[in-house]
Structure formats: C-alpha cells, structure tokens
C-alpha atoms as a PDB file:
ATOM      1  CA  UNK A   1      -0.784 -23.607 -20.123  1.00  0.00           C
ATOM      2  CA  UNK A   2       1.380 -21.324 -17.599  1.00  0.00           C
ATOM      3  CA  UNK A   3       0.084 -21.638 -14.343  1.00  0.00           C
ATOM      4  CA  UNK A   4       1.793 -19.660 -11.295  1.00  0.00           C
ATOM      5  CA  UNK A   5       1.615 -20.363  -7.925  1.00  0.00           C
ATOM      6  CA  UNK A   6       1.296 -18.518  -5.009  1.00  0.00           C
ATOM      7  CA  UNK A   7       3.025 -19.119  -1.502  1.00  0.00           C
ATOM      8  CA  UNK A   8       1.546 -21.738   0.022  1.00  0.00           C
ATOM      9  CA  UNK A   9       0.633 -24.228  -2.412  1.00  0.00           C
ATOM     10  CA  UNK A  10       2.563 -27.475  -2.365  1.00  0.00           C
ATOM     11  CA  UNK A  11       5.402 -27.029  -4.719  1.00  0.00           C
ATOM     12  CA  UNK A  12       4.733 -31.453  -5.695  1.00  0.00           C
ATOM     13  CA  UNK A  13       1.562 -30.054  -6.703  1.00  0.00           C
ATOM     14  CA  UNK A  14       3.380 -29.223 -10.194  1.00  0.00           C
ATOM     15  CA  UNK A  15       4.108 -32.888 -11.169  1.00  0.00           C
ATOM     16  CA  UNK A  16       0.374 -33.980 -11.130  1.00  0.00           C
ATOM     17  CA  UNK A  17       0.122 -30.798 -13.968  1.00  0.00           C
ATOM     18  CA  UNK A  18       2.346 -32.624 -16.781  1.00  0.00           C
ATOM     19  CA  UNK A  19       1.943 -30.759 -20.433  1.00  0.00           C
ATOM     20  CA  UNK A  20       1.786 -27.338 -18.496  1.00  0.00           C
ATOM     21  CA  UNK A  21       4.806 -24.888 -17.356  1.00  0.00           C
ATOM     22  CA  UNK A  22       4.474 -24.289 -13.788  1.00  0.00           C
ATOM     23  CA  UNK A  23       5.889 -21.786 -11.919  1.00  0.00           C
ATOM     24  CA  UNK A  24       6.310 -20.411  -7.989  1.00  0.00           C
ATOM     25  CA  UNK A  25       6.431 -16.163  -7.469  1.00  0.00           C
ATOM     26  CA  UNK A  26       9.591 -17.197  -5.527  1.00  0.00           C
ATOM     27  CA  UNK A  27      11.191 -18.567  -8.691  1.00  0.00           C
ATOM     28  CA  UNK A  28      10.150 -15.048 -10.435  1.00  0.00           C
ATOM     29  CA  UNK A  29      11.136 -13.458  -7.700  1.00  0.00           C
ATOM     30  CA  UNK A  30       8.371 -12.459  -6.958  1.00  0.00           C
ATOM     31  CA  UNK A  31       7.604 -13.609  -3.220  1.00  0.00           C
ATOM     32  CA  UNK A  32       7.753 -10.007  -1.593  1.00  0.00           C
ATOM     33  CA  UNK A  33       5.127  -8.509  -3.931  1.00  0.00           C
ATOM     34  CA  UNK A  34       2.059  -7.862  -2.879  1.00  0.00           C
ATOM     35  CA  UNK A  35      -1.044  -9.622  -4.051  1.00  0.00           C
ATOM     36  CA  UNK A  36      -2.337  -6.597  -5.846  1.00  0.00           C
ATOM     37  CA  UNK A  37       0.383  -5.983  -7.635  1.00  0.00           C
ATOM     38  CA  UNK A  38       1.352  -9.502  -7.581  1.00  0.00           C
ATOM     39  CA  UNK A  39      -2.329 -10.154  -9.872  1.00  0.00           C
ATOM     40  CA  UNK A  40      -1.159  -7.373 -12.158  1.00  0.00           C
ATOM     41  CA  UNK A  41       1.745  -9.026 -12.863  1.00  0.00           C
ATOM     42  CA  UNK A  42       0.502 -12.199 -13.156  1.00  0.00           C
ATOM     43  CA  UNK A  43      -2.242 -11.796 -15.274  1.00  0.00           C
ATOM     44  CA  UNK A  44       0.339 -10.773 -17.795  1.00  0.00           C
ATOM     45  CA  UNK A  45       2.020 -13.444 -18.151  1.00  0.00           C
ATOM     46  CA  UNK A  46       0.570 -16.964 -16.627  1.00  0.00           C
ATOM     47  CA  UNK A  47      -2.544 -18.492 -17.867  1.00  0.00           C
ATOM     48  CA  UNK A  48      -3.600 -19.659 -14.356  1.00  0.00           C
ATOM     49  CA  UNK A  49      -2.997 -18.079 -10.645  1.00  0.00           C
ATOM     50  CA  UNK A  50      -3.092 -20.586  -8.116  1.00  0.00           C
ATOM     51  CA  UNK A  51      -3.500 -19.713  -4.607  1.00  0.00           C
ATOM     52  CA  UNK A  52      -4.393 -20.800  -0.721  1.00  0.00           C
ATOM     53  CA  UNK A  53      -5.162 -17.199   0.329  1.00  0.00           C
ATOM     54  CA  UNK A  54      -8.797 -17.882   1.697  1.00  0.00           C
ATOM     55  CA  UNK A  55      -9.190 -13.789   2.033  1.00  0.00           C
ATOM     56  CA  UNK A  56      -7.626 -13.170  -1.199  1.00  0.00           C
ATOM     57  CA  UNK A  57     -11.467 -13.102  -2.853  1.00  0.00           C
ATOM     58  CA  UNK A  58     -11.952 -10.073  -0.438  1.00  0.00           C
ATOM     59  CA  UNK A  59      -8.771  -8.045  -0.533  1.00  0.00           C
ATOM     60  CA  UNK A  60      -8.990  -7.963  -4.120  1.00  0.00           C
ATOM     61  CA  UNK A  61     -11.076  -7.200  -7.139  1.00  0.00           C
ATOM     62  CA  UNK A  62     -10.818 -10.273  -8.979  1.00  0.00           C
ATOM     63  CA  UNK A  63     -13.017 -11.013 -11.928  1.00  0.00           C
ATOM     64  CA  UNK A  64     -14.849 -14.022 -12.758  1.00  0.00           C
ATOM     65  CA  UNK A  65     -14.307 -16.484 -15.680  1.00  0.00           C
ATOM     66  CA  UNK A  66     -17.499 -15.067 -16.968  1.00  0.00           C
ATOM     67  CA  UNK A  67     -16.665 -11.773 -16.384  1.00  0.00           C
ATOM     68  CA  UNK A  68     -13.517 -12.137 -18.642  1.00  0.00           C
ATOM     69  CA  UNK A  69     -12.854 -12.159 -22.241  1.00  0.00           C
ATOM     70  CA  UNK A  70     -12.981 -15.481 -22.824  1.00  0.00           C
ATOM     71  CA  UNK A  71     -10.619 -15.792 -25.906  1.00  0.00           C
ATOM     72  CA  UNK A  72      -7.846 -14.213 -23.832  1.00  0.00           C
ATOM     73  CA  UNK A  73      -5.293 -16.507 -22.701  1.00  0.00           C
ATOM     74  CA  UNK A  74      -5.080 -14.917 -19.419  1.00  0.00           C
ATOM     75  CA  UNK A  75      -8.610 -15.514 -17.748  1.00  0.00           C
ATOM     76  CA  UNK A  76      -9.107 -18.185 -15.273  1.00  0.00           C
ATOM     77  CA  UNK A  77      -8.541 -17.967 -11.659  1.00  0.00           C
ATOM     78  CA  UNK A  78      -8.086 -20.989  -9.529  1.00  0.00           C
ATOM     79  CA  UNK A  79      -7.715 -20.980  -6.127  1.00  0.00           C
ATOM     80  CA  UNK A  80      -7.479 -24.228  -4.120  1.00  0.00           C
END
C-alpha cells in the first residue's frame, strides 16, 4: 500500500507500517502545496493520506470510504 503523510505526523511512524511504501509531501516535494491541491495530488498516486490537520475535515470536501468506489486503489482516508 502507498501511504503519504502529511506535515505533522511523526516521520518513526513509518517503521510500525512494514510491507507498505511510505512517504512524507516533503520528500515529494510537496510541503508548500496546499491541502486542496495537495488531496488532488495525492489521491493520484498514494493509497492512503495520513494527516494531523484536525480542521482539514472542514476546509475540504473529502469523501468517505463509503462514498468511494471501493475497487479503486485510491479510497481511504486516514487521519490520526
């Protein structure tokens, strides 16, 4: 699974998540994106967006496993 993380989440995080391919937005480069654009991009490309962004839920449209085509690779949202 390819799971991104956000700012904020502890980088060590990564080696409880063995089998999967973690990676930080500032290790795409990403880190000055916003996090509407940042989704975009992300949902093209991770599995899994990981995030501490308490407000996050209310500055963007996000959809809910349910909501999502569940056969795509590119449908959960975590956020810790």
């Amino acid at each position: 699974m390819r799971i991104l993380f956000d700012q904020g989440v502890p980088v060590p995080l990564r080696k409880q998540l063995t089998g999967h391919e973690v990676t930080t937005c500032k290790e795409k480069g990403w880190d000055q994106i916003t996090n509407g654009d940042l989704i975009t991009q992300a949902e093209t490309l991770f599995d899994v967006f990981v995030s501490t962004d308490q407000n996050l839920k209310y500055q963007q449209n996000l959809k809910k496993p349910e909501d999502c085509d569940s056969d795509s690779p590119n449908h959960q949202l975590a956020q810790t």
